[in-house]
N, C-alpha and C. Protein backbone atom coordinates (compact mmCIF):
# COMPACT_ATOMS: atom_id res chain seq x y z
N UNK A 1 -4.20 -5.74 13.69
CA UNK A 1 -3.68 -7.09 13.79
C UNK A 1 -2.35 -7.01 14.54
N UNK A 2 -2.43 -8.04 15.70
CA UNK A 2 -1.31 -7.72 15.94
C UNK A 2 -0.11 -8.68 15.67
N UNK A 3 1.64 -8.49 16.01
CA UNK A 3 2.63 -9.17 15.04
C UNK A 3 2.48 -10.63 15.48
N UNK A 4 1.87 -11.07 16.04
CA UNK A 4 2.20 -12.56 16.54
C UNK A 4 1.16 -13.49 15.39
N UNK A 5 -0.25 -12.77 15.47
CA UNK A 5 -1.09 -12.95 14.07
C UNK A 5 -0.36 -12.43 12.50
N UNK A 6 0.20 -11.67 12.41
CA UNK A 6 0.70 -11.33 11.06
C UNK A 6 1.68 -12.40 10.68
N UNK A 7 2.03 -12.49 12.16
CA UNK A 7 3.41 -13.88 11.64
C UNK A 7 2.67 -14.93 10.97
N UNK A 8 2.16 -15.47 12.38
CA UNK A 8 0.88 -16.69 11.56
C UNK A 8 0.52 -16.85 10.61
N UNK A 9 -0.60 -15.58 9.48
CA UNK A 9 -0.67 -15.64 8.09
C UNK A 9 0.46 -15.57 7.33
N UNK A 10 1.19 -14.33 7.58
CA UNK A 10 2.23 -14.72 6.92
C UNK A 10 3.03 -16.38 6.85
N UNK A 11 3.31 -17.01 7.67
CA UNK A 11 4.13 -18.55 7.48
C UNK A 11 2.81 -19.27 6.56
N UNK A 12 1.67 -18.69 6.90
CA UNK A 12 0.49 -19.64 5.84
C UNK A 12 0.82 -19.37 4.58
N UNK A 13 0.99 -18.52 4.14
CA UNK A 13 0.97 -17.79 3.02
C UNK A 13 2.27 -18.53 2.32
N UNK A 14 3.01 -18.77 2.88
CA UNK A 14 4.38 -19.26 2.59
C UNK A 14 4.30 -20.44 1.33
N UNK A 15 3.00 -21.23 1.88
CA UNK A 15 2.38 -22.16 0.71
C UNK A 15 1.48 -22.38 -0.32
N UNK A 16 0.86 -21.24 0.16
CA UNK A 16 -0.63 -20.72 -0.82
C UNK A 16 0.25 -20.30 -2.34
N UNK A 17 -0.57 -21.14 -3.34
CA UNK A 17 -0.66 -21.55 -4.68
C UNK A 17 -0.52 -20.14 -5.25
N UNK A 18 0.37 -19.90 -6.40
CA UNK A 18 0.37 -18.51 -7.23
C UNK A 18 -0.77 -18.41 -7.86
N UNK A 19 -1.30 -16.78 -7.48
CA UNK A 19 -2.41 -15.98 -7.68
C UNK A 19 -2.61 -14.60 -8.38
N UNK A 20 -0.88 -14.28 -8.29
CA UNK A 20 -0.52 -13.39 -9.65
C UNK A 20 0.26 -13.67 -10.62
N UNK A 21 -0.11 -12.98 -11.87
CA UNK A 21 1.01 -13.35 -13.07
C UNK A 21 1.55 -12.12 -14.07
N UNK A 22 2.66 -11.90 -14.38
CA UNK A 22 2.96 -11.09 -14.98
C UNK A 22 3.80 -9.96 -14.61
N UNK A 23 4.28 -10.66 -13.29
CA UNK A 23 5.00 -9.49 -12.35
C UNK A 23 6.53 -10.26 -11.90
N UNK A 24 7.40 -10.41 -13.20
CA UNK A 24 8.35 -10.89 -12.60
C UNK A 24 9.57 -10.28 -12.83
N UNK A 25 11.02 -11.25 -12.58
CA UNK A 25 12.20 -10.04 -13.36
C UNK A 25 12.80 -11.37 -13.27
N UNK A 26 14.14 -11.41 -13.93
CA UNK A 26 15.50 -12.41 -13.90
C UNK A 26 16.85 -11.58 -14.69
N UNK A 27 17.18 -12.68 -14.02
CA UNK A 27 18.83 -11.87 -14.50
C UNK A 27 19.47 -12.85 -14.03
N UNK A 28 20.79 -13.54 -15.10
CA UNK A 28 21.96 -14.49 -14.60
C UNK A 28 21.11 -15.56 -14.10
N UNK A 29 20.09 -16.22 -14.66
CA UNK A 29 19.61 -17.57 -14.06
C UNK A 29 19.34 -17.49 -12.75
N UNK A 30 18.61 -15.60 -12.53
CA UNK A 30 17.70 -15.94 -10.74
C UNK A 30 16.71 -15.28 -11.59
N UNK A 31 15.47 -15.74 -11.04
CA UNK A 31 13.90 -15.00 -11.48
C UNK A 31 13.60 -14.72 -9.75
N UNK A 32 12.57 -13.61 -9.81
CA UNK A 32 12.04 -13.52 -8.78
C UNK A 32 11.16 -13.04 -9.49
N UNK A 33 9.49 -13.77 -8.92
CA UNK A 33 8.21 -13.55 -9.10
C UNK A 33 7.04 -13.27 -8.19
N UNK A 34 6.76 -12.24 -8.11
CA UNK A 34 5.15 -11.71 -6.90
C UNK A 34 3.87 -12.96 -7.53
N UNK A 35 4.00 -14.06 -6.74
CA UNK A 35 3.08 -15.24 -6.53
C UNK A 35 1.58 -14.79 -5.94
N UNK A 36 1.63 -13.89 -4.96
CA UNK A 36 0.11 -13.61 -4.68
C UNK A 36 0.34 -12.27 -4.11
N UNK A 37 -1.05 -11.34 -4.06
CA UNK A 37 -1.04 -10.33 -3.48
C UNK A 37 -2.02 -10.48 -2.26
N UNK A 38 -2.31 -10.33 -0.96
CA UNK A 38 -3.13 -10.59 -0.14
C UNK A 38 -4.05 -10.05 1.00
N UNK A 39 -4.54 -9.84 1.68
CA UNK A 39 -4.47 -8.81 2.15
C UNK A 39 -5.80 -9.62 3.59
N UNK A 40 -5.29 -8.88 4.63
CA UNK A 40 -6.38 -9.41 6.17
C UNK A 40 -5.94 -8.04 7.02
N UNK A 41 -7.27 -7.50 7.45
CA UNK A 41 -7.82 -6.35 8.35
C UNK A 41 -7.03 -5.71 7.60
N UNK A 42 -5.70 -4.52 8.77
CA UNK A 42 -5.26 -3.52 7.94
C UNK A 42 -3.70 -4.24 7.57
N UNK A 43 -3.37 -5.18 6.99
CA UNK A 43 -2.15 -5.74 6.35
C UNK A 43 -2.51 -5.97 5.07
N UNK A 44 -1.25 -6.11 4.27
CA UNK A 44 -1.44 -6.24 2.51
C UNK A 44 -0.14 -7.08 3.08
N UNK A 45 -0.31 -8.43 1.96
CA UNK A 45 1.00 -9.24 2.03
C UNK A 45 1.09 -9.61 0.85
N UNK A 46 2.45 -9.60 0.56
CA UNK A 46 3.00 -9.63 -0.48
C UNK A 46 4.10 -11.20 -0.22
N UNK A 47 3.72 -12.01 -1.42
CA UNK A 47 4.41 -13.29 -1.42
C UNK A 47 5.32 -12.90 -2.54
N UNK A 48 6.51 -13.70 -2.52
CA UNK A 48 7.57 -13.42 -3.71
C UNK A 48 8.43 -14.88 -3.61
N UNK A 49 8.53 -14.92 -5.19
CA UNK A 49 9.30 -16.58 -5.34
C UNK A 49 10.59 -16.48 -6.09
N UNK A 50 11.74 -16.90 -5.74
CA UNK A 50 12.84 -16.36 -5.92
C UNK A 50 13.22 -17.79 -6.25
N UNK A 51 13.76 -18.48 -7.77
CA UNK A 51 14.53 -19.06 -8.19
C UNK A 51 15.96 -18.99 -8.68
N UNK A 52 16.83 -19.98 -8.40
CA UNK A 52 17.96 -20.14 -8.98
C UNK A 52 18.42 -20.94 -9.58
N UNK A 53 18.20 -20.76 -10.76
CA UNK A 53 18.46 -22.02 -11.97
C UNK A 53 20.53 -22.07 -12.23
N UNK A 54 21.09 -21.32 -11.15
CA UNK A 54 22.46 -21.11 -11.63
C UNK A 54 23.41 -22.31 -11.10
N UNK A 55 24.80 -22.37 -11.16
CA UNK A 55 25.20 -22.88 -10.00
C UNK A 55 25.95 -22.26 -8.81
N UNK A 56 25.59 -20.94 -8.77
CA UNK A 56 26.19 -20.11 -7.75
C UNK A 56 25.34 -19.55 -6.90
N UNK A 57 25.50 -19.70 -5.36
CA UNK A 57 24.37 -19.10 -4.39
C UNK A 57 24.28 -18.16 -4.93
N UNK A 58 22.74 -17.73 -4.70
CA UNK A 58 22.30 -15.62 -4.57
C UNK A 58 22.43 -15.51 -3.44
N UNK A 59 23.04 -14.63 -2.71
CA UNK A 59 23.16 -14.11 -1.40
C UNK A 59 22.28 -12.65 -1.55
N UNK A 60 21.32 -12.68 -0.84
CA UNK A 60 21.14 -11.13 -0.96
C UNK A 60 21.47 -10.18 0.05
N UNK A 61 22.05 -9.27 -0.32
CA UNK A 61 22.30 -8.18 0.18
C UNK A 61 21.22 -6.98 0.80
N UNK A 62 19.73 -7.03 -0.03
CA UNK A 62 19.22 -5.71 0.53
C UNK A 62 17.69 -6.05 -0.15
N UNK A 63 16.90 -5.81 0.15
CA UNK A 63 15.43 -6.04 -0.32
C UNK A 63 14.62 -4.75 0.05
N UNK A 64 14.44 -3.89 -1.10
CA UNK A 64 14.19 -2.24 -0.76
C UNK A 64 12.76 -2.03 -1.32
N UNK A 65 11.56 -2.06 -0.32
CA UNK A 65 10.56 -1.67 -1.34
C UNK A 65 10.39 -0.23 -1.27
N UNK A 66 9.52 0.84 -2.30
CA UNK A 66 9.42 1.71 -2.27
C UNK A 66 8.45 2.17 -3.46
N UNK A 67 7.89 3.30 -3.15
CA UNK A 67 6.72 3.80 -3.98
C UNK A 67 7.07 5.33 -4.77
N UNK A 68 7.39 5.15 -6.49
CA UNK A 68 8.03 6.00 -6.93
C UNK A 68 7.52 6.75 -7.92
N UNK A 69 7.89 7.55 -8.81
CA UNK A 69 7.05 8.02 -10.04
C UNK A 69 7.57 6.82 -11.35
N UNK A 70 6.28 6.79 -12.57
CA UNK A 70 6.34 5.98 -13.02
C UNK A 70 7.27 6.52 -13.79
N UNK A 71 7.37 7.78 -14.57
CA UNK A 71 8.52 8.12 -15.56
C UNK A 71 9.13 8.97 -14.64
N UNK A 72 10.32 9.36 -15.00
CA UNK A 72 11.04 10.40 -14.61
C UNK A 72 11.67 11.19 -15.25
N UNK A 73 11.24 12.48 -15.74
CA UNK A 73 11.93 13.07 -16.36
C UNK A 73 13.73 13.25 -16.29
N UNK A 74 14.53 13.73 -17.10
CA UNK A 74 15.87 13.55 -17.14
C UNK A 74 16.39 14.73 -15.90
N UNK A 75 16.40 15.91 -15.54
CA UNK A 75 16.69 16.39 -14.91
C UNK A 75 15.11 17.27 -13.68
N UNK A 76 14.78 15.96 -13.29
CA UNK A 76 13.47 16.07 -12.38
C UNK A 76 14.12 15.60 -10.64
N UNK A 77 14.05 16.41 -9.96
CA UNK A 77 14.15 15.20 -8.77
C UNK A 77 13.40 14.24 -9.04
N UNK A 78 13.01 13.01 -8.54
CA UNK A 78 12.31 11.52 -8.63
C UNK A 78 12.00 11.68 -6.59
N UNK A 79 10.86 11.37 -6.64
CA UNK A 79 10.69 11.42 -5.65
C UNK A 79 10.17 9.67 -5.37
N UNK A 80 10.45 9.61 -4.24
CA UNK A 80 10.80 8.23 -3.83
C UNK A 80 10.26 7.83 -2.25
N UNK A 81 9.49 7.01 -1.76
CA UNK A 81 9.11 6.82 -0.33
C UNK A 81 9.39 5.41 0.01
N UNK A 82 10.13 5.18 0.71
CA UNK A 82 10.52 3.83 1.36
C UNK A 82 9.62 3.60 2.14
N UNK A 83 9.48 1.96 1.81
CA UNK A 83 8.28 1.45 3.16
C UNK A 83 8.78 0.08 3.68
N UNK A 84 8.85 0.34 5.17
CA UNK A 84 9.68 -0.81 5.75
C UNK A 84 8.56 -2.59 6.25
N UNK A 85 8.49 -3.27 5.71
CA UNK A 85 7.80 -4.37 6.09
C UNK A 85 7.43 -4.87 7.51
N UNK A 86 6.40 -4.85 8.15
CA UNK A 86 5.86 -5.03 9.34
C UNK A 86 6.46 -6.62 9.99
N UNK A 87 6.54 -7.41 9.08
CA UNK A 87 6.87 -8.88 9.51
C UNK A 87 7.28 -9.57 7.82
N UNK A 88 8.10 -10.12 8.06
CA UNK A 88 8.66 -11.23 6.58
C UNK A 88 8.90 -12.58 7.32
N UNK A 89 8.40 -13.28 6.28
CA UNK A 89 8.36 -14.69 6.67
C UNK A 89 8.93 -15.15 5.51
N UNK A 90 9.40 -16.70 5.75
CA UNK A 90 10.42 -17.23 4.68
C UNK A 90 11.59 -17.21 4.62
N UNK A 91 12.16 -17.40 3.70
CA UNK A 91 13.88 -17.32 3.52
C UNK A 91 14.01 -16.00 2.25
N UNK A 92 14.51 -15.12 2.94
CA UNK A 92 15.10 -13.91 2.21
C UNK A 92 16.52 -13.62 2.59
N UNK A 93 17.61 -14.57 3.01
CA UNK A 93 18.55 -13.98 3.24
C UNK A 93 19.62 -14.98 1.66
N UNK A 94 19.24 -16.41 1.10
CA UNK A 94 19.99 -16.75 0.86
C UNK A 94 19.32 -17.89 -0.28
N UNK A 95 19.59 -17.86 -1.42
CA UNK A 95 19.10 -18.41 -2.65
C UNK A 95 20.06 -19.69 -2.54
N UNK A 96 19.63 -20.37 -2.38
CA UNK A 96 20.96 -21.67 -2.61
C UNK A 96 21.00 -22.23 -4.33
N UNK A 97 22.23 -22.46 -4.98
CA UNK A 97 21.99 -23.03 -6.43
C UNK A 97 21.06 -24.01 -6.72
N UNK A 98 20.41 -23.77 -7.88
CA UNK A 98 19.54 -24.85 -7.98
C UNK A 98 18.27 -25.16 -7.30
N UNK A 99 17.34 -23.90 -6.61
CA UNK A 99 16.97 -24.02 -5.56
C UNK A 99 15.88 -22.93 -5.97
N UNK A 100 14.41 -23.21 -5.28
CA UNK A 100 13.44 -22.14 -5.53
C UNK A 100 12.85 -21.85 -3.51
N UNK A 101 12.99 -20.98 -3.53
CA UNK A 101 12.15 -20.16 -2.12
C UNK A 101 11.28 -19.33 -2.28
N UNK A 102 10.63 -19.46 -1.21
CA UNK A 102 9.23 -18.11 -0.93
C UNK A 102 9.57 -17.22 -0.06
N UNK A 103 9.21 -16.09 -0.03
CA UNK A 103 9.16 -15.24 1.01
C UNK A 103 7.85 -14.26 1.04
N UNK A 104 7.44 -14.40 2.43
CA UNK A 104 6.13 -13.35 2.12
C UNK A 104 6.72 -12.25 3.09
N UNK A 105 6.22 -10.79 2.57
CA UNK A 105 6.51 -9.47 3.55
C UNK A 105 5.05 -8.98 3.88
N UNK A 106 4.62 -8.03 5.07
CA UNK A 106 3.94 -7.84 5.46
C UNK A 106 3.87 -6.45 5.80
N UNK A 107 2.92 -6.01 4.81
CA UNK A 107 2.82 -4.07 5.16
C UNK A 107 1.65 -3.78 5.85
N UNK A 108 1.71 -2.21 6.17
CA UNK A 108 0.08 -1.76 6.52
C UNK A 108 -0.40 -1.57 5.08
N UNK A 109 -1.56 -1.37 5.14
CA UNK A 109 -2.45 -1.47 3.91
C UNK A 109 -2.07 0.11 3.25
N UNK A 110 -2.36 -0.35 1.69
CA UNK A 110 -1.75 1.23 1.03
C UNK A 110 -2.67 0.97 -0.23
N UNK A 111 -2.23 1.81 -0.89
CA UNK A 111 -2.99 2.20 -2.43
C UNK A 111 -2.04 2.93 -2.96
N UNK A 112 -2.07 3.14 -4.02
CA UNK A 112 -0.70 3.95 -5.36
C UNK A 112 -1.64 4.66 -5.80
N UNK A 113 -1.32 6.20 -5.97
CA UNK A 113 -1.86 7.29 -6.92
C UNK A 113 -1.76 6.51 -8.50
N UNK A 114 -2.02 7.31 -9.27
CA UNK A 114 -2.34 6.50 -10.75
C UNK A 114 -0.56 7.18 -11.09
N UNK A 115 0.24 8.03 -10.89
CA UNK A 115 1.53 8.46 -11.62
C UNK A 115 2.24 7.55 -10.88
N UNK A 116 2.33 6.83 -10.09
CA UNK A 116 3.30 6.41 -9.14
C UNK A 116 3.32 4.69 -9.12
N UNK A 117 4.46 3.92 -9.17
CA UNK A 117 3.99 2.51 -8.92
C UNK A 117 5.00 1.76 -8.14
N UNK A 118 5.16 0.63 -6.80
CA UNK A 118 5.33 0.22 -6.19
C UNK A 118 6.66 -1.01 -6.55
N UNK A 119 7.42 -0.44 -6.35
CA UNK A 119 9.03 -0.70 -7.02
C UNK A 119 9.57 -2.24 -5.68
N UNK A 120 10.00 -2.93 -6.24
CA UNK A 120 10.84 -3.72 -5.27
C UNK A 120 12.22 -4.00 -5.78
N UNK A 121 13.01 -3.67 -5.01
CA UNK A 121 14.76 -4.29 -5.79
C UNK A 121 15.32 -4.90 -4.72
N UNK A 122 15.89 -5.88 -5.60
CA UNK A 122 16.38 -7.20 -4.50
C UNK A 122 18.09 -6.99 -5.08
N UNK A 123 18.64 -6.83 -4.08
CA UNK A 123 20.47 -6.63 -4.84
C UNK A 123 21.18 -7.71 -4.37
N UNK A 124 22.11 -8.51 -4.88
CA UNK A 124 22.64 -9.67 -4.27
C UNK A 124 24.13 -9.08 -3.70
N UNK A 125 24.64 -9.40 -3.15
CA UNK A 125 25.79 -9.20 -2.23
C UNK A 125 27.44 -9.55 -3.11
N UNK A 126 27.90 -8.51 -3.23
CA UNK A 126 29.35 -8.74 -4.00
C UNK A 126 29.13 -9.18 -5.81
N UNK A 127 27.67 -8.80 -6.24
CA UNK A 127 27.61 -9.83 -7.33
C UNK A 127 26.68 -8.26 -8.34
N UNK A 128 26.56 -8.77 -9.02
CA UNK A 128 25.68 -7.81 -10.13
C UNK A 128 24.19 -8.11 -10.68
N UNK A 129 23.79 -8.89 -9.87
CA UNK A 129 22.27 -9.77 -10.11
C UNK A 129 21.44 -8.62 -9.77
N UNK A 130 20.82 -7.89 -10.07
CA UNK A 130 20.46 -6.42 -9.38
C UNK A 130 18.55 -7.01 -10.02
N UNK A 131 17.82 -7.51 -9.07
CA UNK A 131 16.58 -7.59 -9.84
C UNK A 131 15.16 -6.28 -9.53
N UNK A 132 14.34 -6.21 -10.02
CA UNK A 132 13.88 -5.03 -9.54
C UNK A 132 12.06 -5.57 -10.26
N UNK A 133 10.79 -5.26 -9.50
CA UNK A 133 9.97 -5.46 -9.90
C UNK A 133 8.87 -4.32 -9.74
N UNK A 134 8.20 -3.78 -10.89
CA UNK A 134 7.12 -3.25 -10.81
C UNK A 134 5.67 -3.31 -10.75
N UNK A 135 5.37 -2.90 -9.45
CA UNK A 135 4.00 -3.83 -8.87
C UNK A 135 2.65 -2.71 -9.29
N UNK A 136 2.10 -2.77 -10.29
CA UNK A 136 1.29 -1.88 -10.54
C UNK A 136 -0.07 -1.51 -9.39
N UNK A 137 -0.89 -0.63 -9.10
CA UNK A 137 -1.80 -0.18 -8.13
C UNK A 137 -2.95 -1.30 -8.32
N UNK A 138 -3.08 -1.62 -9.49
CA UNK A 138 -4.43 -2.56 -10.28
C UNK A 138 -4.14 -3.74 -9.48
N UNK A 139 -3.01 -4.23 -8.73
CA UNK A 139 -2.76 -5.45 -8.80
C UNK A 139 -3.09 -5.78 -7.21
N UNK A 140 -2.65 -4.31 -6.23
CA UNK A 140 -2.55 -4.12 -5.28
C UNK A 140 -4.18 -3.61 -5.01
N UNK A 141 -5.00 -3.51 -5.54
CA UNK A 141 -6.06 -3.22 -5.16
C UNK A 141 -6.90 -4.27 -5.47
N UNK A 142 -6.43 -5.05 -5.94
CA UNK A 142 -7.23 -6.39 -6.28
C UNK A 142 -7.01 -7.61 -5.54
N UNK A 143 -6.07 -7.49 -3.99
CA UNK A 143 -5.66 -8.27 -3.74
C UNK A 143 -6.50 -9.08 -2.92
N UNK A 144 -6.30 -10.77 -2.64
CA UNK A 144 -7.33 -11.25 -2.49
C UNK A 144 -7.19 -11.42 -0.76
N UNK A 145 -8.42 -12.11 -0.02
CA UNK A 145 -8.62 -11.73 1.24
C UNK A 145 -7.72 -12.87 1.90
N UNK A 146 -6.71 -12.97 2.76
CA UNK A 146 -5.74 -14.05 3.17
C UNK A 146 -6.15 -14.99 3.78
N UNK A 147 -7.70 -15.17 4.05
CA UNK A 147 -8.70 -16.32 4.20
C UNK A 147 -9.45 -16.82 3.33
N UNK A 148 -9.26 -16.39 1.94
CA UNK A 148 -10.00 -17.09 1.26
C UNK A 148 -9.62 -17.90 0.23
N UNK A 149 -10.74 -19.07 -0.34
CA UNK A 149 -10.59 -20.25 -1.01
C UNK A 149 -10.54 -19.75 -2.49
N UNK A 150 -10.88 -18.96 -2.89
CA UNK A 150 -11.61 -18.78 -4.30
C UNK A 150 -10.55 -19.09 -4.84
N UNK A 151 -10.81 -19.26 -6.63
CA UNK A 151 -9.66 -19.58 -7.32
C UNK A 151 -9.03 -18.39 -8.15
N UNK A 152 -8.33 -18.26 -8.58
CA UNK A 152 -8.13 -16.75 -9.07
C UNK A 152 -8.62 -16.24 -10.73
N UNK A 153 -8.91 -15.30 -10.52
CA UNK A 153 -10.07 -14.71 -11.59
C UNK A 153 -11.17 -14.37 -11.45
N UNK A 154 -11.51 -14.99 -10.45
CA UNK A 154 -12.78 -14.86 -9.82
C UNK A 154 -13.41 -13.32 -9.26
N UNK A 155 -11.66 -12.28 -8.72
CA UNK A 155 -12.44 -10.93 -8.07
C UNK A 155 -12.13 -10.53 -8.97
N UNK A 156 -11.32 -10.37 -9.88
CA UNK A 156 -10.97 -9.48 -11.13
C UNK A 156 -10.96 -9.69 -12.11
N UNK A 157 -11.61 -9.02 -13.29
CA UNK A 157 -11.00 -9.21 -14.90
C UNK A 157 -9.90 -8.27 -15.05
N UNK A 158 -9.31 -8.50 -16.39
CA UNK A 158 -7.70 -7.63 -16.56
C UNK A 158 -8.90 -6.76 -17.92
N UNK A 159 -8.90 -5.20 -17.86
CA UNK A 159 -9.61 -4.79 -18.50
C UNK A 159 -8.55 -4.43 -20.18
C-alpha cells in the first residue's frame, strides 16, 4: 500500500465507531483509549481516543510505541523494540481542555510472541500525565479488515 492510500484509510478511520474495549489508561482527568484495531493489505492501524475532562491543555510531548517483555525480572536487561508509525492521522500534538480527539497511527503488519506485549506511552510536555497502554497480541490478531461493515463480535469471542 502505498502512503497516499494509507493516508486515505487512515483519515477514514478517524470516524469509524469503537471496536475495542478494555484497553485504556487515565491519569489527572486525561483517558486515552485504543477505539479500534484494523488492518488493510500489509498495514495494521491503530485508532486511539484521547480525552480531557481537565481544565488544563495536554500538550504532548512524545508518543513511543514499542514491543516489550511482559514481566521483567528485577535485575534482567528488558529488552525493548521501537516501532516507528508509517503515517498518523488526526490530532496528536495537542489535547485542548474539555475536549475529546482521535488519532489513528499506521504500521506494517506484526504479531507479538506470547512473552512479549505491545506497549504505547503517551508523555505530556512539562507536566506528569505519563499515560501508557498495554495492547495484548489477542487483540492485534483479531483486528478487523479497514473495509469492513460488520459489527463487532462478530470475528472474535474473548475465550
Amino acid at each position: 500500500m502505498n502512503p497516499a492510500d494509507a493516508a486515505q484509510v487512515s483519515n477514514r478511520l478517524l470516524h469509524a465507531r469503537r471496536r475495542v474495549y478494555g484497553t485504556a489508561d487515565d491519569k489527572g482527568d486525561v483517558r486515552v483509549v485504543v477505539r479500534g484495531i484494523y488492518t488493510k493489505e500489509n498495514l495494521l492501524f491503530l485508532q486511539l481516543s484521547f480525552e480531557n475532562v481537565s481544565s488544563i491543555h495536554y500538550d504532548i510531548d512524545f508518543i513511543r510505541f514499542s514491543i516489550q517483555d511482559k514481566k521483567i525480572a528485577k535485575r534482567t536487561a528488558a529488552q525493548q523494540v521501537e516501532m516507528q508509525p508509517v503515517c498518523t492521522a488526526g490530532n496528536s500534538k495537542k489535547i485542548r481542555a474539555n475536549t475529546t480527539s482521535v488519532a489513528v497511527f499506521a504500521f506494517e503488519s506484526f504479531t507479538i510472541p506470547d512473552a512479549k506485549v505491545f506497549i504505547i506511552q503517551i508523555g505530556e510536555a512539562g507536566g506528569g500525565r505519563h499515560l501508557q497502554l498495554r495492547v495484548k497480541n489477542r487483540d492485534i490478531i483479531h483486528a478487523i479488515s479497514a473495509d469492513s461493515n460488520t459489527q463487532p463480535g462478530e470475528h472474535y469471542t474473548d475465550f
